[in-house]
N, C-alpha and C. Protein backbone atom coordinates (compact mmCIF):
# COMPACT_ATOMS: atom_id res chain seq x y z
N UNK A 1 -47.94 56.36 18.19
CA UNK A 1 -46.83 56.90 18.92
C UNK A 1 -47.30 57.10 20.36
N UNK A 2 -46.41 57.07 21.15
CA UNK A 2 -46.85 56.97 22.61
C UNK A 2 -45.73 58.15 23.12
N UNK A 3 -46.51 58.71 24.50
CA UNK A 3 -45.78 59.65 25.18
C UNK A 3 -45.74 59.22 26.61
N UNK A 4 -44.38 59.12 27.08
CA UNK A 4 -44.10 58.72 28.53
C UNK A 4 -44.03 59.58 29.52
N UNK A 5 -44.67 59.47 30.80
CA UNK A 5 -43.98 60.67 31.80
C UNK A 5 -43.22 59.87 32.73
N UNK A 6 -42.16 60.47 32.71
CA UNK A 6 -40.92 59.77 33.16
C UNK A 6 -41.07 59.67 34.74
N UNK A 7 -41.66 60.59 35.26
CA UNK A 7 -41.81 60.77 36.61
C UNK A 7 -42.59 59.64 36.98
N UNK A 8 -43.92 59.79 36.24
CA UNK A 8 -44.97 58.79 37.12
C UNK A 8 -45.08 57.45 36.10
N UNK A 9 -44.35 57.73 35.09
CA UNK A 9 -44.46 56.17 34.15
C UNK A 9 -45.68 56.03 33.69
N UNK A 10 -46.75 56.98 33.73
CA UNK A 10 -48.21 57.13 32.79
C UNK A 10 -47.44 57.17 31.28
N UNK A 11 -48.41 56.80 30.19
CA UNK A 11 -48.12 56.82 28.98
C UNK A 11 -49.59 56.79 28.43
N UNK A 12 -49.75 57.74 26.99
CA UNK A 12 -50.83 58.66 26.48
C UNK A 12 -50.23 58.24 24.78
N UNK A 13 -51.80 58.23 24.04
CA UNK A 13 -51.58 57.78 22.89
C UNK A 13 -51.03 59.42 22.52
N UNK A 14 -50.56 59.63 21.33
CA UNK A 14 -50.15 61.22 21.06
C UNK A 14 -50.25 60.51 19.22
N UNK A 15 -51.20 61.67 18.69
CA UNK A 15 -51.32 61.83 17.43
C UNK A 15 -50.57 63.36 17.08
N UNK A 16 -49.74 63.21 15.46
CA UNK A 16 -49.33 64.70 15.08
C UNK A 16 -50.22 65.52 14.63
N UNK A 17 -49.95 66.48 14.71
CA UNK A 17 -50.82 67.69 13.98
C UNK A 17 -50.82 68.00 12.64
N UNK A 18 -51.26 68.13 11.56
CA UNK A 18 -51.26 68.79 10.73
C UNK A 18 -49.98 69.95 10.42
N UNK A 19 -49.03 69.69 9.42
CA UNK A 19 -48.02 71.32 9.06
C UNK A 19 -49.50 72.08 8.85
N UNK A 20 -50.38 72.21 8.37
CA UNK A 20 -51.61 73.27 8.22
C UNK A 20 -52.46 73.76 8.59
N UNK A 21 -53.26 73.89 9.57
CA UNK A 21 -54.37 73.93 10.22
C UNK A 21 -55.51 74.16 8.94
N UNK A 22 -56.81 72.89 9.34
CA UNK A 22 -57.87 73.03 8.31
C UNK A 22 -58.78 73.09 9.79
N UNK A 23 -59.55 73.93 9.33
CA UNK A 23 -60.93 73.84 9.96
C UNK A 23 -61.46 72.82 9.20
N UNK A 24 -62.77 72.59 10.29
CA UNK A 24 -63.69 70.99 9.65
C UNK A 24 -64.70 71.78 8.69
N UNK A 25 -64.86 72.95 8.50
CA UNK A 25 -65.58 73.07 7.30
C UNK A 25 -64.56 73.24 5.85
N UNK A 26 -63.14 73.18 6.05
CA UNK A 26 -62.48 73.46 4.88
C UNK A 26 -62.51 72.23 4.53
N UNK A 27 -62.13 71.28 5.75
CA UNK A 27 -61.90 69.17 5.42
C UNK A 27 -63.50 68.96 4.92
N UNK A 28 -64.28 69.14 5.25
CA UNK A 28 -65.75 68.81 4.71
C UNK A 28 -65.77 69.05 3.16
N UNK A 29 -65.24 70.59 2.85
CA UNK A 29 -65.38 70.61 1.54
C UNK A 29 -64.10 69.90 0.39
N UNK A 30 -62.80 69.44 1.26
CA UNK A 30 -62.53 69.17 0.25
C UNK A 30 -62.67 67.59 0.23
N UNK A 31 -63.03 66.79 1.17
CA UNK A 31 -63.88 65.74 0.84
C UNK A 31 -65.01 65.38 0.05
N UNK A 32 -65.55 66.74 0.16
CA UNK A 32 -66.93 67.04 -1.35
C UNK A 32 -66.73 66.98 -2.35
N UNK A 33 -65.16 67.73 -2.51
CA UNK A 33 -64.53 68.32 -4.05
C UNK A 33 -64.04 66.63 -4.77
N UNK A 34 -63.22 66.28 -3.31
CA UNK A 34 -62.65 65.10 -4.15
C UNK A 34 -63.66 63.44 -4.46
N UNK A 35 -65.03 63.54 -3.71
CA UNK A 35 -65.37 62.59 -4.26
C UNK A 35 -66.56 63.14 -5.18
N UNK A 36 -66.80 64.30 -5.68
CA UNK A 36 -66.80 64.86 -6.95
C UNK A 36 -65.87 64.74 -8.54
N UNK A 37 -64.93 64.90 -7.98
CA UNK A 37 -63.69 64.19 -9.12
C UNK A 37 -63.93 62.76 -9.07
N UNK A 38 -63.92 61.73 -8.35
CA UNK A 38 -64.22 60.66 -8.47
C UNK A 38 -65.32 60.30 -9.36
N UNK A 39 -66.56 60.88 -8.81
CA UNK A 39 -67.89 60.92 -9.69
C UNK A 39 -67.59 60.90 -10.95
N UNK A 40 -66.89 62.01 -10.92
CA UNK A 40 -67.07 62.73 -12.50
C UNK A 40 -65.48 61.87 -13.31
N UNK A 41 -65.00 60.87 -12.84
CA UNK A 41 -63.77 60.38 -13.54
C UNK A 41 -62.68 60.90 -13.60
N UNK A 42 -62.27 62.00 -12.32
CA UNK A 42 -61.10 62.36 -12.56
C UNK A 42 -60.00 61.83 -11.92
N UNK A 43 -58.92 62.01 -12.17
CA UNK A 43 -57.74 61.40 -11.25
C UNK A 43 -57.25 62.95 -10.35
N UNK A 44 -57.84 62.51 -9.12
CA UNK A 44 -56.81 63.36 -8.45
C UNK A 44 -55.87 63.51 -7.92
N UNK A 45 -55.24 62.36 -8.15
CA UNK A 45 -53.68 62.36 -7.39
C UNK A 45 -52.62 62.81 -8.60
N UNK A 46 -53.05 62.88 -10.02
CA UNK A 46 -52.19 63.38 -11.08
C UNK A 46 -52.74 64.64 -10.97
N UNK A 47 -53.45 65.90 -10.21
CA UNK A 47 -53.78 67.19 -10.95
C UNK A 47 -52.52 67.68 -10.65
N UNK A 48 -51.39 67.79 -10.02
CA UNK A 48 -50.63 68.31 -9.50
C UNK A 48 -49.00 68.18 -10.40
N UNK A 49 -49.06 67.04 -11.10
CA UNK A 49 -47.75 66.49 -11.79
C UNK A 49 -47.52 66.93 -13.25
N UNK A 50 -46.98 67.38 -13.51
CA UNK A 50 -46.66 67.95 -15.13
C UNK A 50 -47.10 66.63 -15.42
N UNK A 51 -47.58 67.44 -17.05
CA UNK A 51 -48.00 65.78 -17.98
C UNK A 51 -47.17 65.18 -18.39
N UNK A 52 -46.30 65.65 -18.21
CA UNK A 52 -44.47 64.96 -19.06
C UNK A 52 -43.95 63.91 -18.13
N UNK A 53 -44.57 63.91 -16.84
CA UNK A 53 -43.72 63.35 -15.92
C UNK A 53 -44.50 61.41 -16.28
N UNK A 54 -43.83 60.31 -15.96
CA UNK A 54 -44.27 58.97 -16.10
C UNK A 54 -44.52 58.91 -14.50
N UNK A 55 -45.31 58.11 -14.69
CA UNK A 55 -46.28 57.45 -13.29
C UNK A 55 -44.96 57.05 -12.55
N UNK A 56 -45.35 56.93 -11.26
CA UNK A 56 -44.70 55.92 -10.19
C UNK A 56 -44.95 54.45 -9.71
N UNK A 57 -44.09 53.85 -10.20
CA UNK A 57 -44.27 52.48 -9.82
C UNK A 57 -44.57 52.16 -8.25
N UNK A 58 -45.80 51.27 -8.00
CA UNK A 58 -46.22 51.40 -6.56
C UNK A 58 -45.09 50.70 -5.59
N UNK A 59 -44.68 49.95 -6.35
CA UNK A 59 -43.51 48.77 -5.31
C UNK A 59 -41.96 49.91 -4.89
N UNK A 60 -42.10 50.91 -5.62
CA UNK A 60 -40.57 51.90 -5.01
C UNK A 60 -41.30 53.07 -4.51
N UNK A 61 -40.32 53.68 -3.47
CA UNK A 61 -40.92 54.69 -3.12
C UNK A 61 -40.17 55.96 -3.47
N UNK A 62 -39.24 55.58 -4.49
CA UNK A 62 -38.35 57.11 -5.00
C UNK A 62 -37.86 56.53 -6.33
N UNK A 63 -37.29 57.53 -7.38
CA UNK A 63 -36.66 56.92 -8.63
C UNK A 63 -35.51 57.98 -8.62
N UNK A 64 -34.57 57.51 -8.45
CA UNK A 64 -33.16 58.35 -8.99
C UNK A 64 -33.17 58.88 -10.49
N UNK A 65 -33.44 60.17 -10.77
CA UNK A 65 -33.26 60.70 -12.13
C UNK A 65 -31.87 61.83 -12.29
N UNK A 66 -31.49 61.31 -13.10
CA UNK A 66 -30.41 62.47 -13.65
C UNK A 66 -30.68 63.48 -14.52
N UNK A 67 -30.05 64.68 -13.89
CA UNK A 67 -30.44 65.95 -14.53
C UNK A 67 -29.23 67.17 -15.23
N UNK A 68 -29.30 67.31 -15.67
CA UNK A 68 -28.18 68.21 -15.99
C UNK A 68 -28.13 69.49 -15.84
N UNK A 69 -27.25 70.20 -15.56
CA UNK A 69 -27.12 71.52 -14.81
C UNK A 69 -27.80 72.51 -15.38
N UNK A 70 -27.79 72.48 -16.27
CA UNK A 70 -28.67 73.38 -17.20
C UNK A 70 -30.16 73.36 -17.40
N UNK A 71 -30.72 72.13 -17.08
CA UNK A 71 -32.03 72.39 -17.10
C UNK A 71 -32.95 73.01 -16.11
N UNK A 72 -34.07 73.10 -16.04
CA UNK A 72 -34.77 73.99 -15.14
C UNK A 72 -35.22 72.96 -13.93
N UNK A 73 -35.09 71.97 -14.10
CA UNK A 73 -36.04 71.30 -12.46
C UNK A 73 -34.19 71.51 -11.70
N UNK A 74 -33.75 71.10 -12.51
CA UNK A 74 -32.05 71.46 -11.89
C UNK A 74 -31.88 72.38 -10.68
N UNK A 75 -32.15 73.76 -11.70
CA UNK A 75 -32.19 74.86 -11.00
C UNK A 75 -32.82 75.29 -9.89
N UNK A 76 -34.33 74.62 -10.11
CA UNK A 76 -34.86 74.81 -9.10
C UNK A 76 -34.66 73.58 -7.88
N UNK A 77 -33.89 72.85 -7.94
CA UNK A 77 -33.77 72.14 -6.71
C UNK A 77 -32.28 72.59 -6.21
N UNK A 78 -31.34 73.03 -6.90
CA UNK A 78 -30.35 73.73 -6.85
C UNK A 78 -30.85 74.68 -5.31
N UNK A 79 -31.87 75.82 -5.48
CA UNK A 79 -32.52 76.62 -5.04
C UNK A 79 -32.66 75.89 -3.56
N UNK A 80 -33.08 74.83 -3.27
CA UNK A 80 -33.67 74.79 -2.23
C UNK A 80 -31.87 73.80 -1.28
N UNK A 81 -31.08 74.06 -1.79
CA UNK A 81 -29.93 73.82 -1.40
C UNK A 81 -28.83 75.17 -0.86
C-alpha cells in the first residue's frame, strides 16, 4: 500500500499495524510455542475450532451454512447483530 502527499507528490511504502500490540518478546515466544507444536505433531490451526466442525476446503474462502433459530451458534451470531 502506498501513501501520497498530495502537496509535494512524494509517496512512502505504509505497512498496517497490528489490531494488538505484541512486543518482540511476546512474537519470539509464540514463534517458540508454535514450532514446538510442529515438533511435537500438533495442528495448530485446528486448536481453536470445535471438533464437530468439518475442515475448510482450501479453493473457497467461506461456506454458507444454515442454522435454525433455535440453536446456539444462532444465538450467538444473532448477538453480534
Amino acid at each position: 500500500m502506498l501513501q501520497e502527499n498530495v502537496r509535494y507528490g512524494t509517496r512512502k511504502e505504509v505497512r498496517r499495524r497490528p489490531a494488538e500490540f505484541k512486543s518482540g518478546v511476546h512474537i519470539q515466544n509464540l514463534k517458540r510455542s508454535q514450532s514446538a507444536n510442529q515438533k511435537a505433531g500438533k495442528n495448530t490451526t485446528s486448536a481453536n475450532v470445535p471438533s464437530h466442525w468439518s475442515s475448510m476446503p482450501s479453493v473457497k474462502q467461506y461456506t454458507r451454512v444454515l442454522l435454525t433459530s433455535t440453536s446456539s451458534e444462532y444465538k450467538e451470531m444473532e448477538m453480534f447483530f
